[in-house]
N, C-alpha and C. Protein backbone atom coordinates (compact mmCIF):
# COMPACT_ATOMS: atom_id res chain seq x y z
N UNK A 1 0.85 -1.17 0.00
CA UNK A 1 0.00 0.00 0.00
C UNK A 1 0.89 1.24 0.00
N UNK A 2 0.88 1.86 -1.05
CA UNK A 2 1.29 3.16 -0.68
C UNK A 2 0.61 4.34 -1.03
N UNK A 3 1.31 5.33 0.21
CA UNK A 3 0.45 6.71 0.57
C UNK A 3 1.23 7.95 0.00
N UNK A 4 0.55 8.92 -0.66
CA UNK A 4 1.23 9.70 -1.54
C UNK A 4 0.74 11.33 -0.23
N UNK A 5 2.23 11.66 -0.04
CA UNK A 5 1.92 12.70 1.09
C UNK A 5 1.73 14.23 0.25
N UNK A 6 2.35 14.23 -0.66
CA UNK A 6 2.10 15.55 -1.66
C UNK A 6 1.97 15.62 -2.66
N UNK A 7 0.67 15.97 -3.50
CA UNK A 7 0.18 16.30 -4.92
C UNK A 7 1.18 16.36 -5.64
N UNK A 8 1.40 15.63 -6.71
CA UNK A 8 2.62 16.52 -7.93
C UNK A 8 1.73 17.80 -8.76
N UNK A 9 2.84 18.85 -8.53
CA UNK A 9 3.02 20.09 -8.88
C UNK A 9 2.08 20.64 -7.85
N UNK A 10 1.86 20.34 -6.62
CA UNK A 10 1.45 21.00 -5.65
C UNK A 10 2.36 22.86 -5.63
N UNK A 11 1.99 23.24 -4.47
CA UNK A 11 2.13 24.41 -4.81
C UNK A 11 2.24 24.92 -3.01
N UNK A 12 3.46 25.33 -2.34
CA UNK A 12 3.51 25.55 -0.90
C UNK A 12 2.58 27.34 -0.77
N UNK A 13 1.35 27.10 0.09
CA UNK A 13 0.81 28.33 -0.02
C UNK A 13 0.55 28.06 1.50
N UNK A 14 1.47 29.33 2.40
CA UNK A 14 0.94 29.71 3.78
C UNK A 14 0.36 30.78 4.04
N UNK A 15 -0.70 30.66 4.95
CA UNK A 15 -1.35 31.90 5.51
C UNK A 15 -0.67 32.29 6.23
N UNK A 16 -0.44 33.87 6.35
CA UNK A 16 0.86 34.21 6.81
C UNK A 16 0.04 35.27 8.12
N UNK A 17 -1.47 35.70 7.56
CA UNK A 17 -2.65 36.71 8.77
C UNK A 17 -3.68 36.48 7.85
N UNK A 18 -4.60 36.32 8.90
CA UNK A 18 -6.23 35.70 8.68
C UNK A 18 -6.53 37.22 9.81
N UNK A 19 -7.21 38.70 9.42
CA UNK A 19 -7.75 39.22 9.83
C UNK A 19 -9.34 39.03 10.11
N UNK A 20 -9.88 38.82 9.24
CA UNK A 20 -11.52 38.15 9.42
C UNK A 20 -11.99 37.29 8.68
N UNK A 21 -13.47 36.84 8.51
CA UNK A 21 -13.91 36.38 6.94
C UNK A 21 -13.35 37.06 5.84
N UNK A 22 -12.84 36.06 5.04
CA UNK A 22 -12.14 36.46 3.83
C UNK A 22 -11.22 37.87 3.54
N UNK A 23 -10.88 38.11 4.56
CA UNK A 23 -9.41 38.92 4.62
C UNK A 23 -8.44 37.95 5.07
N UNK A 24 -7.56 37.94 3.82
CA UNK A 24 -6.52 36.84 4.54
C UNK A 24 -5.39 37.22 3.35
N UNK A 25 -4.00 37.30 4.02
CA UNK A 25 -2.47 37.03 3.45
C UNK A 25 -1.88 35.99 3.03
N UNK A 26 -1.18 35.82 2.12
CA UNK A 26 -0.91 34.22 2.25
C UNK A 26 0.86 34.70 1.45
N UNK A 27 1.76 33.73 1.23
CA UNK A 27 2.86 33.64 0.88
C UNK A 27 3.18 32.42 0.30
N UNK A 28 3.97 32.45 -0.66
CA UNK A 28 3.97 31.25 -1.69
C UNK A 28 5.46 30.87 -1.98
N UNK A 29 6.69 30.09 -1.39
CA UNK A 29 7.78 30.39 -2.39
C UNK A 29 7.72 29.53 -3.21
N UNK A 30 8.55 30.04 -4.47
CA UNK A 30 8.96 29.02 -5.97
C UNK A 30 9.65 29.03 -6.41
N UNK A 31 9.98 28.27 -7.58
CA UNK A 31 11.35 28.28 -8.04
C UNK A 31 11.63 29.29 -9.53
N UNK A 32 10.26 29.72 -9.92
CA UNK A 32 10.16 30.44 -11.16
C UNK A 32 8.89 30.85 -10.78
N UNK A 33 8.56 32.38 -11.61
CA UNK A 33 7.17 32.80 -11.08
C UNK A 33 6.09 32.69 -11.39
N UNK A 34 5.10 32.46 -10.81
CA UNK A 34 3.57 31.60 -10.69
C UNK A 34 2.54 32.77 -11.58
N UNK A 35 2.01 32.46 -12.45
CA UNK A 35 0.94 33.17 -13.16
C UNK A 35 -0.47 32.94 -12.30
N UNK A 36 -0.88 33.81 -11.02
CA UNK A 36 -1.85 33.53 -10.12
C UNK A 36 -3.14 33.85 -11.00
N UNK A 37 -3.16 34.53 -12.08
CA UNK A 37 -4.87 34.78 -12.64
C UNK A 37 -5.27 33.60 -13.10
N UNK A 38 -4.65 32.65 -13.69
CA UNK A 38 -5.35 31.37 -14.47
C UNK A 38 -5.88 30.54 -13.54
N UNK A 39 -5.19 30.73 -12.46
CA UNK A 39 -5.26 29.51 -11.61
C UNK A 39 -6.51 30.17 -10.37
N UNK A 40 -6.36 31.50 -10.23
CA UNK A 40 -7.43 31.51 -8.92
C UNK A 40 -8.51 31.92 -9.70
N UNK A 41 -8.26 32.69 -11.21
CA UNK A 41 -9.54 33.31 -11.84
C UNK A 41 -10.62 31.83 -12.33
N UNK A 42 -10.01 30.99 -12.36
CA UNK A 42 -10.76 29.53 -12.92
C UNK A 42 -11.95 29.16 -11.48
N UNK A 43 -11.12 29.35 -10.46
CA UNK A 43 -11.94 28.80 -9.21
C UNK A 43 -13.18 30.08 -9.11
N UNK A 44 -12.79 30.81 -9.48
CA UNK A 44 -13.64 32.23 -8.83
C UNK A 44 -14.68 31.77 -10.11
N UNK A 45 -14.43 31.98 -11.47
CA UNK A 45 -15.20 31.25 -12.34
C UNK A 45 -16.35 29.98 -12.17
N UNK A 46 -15.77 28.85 -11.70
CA UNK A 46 -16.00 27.94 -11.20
C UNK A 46 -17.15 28.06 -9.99
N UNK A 47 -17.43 29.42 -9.54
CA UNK A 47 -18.11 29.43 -8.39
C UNK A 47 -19.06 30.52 -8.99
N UNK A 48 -18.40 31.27 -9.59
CA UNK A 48 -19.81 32.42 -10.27
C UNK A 48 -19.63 33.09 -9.83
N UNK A 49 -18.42 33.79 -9.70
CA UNK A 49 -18.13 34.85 -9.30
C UNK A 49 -17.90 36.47 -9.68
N UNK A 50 -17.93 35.75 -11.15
CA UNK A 50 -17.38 36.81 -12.43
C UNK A 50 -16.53 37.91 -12.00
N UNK A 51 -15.02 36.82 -12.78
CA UNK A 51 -13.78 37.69 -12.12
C UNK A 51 -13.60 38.27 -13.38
N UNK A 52 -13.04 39.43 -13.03
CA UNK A 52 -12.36 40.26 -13.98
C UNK A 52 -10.88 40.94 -13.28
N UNK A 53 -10.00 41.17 -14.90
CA UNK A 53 -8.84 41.10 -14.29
C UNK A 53 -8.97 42.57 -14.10
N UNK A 54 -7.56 43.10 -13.15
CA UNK A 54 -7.58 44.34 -12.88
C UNK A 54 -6.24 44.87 -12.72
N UNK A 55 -5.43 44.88 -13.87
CA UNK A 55 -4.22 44.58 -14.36
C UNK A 55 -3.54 43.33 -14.36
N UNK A 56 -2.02 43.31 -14.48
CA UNK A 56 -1.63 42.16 -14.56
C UNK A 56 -1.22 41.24 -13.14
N UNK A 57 -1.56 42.02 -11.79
CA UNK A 57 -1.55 41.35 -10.91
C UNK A 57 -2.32 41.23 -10.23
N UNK A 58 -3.93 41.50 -10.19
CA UNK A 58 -5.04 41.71 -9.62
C UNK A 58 -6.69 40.62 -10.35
N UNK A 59 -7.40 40.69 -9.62
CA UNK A 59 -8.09 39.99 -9.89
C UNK A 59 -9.73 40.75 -9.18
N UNK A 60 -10.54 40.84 -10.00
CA UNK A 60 -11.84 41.57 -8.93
C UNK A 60 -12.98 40.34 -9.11
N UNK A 61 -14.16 40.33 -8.18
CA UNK A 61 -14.88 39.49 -8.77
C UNK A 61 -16.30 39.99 -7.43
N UNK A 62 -17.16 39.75 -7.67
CA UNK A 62 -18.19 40.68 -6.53
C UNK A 62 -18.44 40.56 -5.43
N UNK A 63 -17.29 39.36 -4.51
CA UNK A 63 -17.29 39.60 -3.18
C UNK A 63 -16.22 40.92 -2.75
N UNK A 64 -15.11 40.66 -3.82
CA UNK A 64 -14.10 41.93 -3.25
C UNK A 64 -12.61 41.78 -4.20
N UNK A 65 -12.03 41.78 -4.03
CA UNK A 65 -10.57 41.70 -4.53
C UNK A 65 -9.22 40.80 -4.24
N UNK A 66 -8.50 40.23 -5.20
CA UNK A 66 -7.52 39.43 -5.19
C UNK A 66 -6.13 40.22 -5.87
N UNK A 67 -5.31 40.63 -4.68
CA UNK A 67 -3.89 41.14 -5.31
C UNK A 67 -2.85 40.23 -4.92
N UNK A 68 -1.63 40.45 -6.04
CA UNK A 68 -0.37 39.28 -5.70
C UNK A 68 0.61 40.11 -6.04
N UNK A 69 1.85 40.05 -5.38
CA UNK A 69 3.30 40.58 -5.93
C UNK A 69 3.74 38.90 -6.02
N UNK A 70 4.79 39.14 -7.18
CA UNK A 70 5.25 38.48 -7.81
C UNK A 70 6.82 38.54 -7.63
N UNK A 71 7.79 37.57 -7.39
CA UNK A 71 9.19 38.17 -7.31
C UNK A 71 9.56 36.60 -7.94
N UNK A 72 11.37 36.13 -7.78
CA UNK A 72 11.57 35.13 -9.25
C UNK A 72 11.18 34.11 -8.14
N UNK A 73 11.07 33.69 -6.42
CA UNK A 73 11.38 33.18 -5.54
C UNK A 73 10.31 33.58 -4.77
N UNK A 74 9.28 33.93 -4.73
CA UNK A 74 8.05 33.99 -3.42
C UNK A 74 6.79 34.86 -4.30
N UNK A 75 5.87 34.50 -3.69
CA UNK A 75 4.90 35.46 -4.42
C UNK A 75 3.85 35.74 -2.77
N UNK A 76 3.82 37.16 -2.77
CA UNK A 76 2.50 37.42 -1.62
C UNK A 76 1.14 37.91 -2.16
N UNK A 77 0.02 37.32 -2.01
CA UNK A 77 -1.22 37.14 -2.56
C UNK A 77 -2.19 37.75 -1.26
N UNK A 78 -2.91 38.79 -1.30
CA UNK A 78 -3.53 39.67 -0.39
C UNK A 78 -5.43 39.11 -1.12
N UNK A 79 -5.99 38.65 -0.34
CA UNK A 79 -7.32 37.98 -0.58
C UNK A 79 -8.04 39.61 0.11
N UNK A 80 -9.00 40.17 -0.43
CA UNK A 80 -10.01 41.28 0.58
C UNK A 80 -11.33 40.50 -0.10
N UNK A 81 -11.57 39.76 0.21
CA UNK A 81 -13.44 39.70 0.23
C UNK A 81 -14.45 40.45 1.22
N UNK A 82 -14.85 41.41 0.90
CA UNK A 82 -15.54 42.20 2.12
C UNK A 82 -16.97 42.09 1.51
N UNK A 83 -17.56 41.70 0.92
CA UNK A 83 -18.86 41.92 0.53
C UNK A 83 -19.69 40.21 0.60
N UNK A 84 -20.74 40.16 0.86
CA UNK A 84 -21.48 39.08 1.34
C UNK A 84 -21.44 38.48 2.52
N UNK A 85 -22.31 37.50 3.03
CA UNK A 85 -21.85 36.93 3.98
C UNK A 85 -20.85 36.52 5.21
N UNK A 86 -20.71 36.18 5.88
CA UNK A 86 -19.18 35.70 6.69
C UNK A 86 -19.17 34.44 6.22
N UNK A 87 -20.02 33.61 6.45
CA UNK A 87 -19.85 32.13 5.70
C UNK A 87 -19.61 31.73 4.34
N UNK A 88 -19.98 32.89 3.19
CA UNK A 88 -19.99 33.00 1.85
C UNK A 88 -18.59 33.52 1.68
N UNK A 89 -17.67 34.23 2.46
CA UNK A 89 -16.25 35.07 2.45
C UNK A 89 -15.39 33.69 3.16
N UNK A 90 -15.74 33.03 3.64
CA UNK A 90 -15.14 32.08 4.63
C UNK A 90 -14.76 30.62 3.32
N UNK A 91 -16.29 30.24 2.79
CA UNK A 91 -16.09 28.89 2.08
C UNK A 91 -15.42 29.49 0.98
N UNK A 92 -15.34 30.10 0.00
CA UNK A 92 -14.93 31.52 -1.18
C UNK A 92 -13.23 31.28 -0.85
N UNK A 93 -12.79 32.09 0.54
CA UNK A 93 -11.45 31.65 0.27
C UNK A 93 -10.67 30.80 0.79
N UNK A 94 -11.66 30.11 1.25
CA UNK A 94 -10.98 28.57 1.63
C UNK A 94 -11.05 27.78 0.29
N UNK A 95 -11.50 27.96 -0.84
CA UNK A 95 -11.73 27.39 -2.07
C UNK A 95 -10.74 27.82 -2.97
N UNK A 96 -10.00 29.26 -2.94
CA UNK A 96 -9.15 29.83 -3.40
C UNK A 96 -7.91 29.24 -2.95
N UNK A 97 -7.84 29.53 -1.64
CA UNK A 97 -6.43 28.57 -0.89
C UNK A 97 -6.53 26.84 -1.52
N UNK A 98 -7.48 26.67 -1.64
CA UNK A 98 -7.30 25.27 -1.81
C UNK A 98 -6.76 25.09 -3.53
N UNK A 99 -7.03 26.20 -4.00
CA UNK A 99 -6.71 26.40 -5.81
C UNK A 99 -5.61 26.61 -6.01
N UNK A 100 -5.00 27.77 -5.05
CA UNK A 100 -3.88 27.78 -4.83
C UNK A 100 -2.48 27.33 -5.00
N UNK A 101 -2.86 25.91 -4.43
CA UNK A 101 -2.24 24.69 -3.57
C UNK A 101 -1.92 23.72 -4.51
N UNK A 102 -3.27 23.58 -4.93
CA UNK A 102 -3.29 22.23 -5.78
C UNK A 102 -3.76 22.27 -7.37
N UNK A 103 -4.75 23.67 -7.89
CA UNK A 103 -4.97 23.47 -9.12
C UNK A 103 -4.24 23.52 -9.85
N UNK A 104 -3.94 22.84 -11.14
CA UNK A 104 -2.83 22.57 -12.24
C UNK A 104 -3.16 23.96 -13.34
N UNK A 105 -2.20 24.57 -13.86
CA UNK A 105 -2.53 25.80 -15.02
C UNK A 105 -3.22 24.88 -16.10
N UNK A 106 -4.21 25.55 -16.56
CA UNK A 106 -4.46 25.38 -17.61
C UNK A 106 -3.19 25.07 -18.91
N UNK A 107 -3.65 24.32 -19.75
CA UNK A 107 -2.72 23.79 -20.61
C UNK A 107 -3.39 23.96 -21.86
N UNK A 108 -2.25 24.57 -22.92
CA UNK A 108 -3.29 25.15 -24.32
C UNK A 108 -3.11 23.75 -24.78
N UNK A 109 -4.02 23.55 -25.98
CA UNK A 109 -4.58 22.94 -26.54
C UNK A 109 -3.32 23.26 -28.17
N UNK A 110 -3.19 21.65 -28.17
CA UNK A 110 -2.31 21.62 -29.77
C UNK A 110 -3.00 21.75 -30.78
């Protein structure tokens, strides 16, 4: 029997401050830098969120806003969901963290 302890092409994402429902920091390091719109704009998609981008490091969608700095070795990703619910801001970016982590980039088509 064997047990597989980490996803391939997982992705190390820590919460670094959890201020409330869906205000939350997180920190990412890597070895080359992470294109965060494909990967969190798909989940936000995925939920009906209708994201739109808001330059090349931002992300909006109608609970609130997704920003990331980007460097060749860490990326910090600032979550503000302030609009809806606490439980709707709560499952939202616990769904994001979890996209984070583990969703694979999209892959074009030959």
């Amino acid at each position: 029997m064997s047990v597989r302890l980490f996803h391939k092409g997982a992705r190390i994402v820590l919460v670094v401050r959890r201020e409330s429902a869906g205000i939350q920091s997180w920190w990412s390091p890597h070895v080359a830098p992470c294109d965060w719109a494909p990967i969190l704009g798909a989940r936000l998609e995925l939920l009906a969120l209708s994201p739109s981008s808001e330059g090349h490091a931002a992300l909006a969608c109608s609970l609130g806003r997704i920003e990331w700095t980007a460097g060749w070795h860490w990326s910090t990703i600032s979550v503000r969901l302030e609009r809806g619910s606490e439980t709707k801001r709560t499952l939202v970016t616990a769904a994001l963290l979890k996209a984070a982590r583990y969703a694979l980039p999209a892959t074009q088509a030959n």
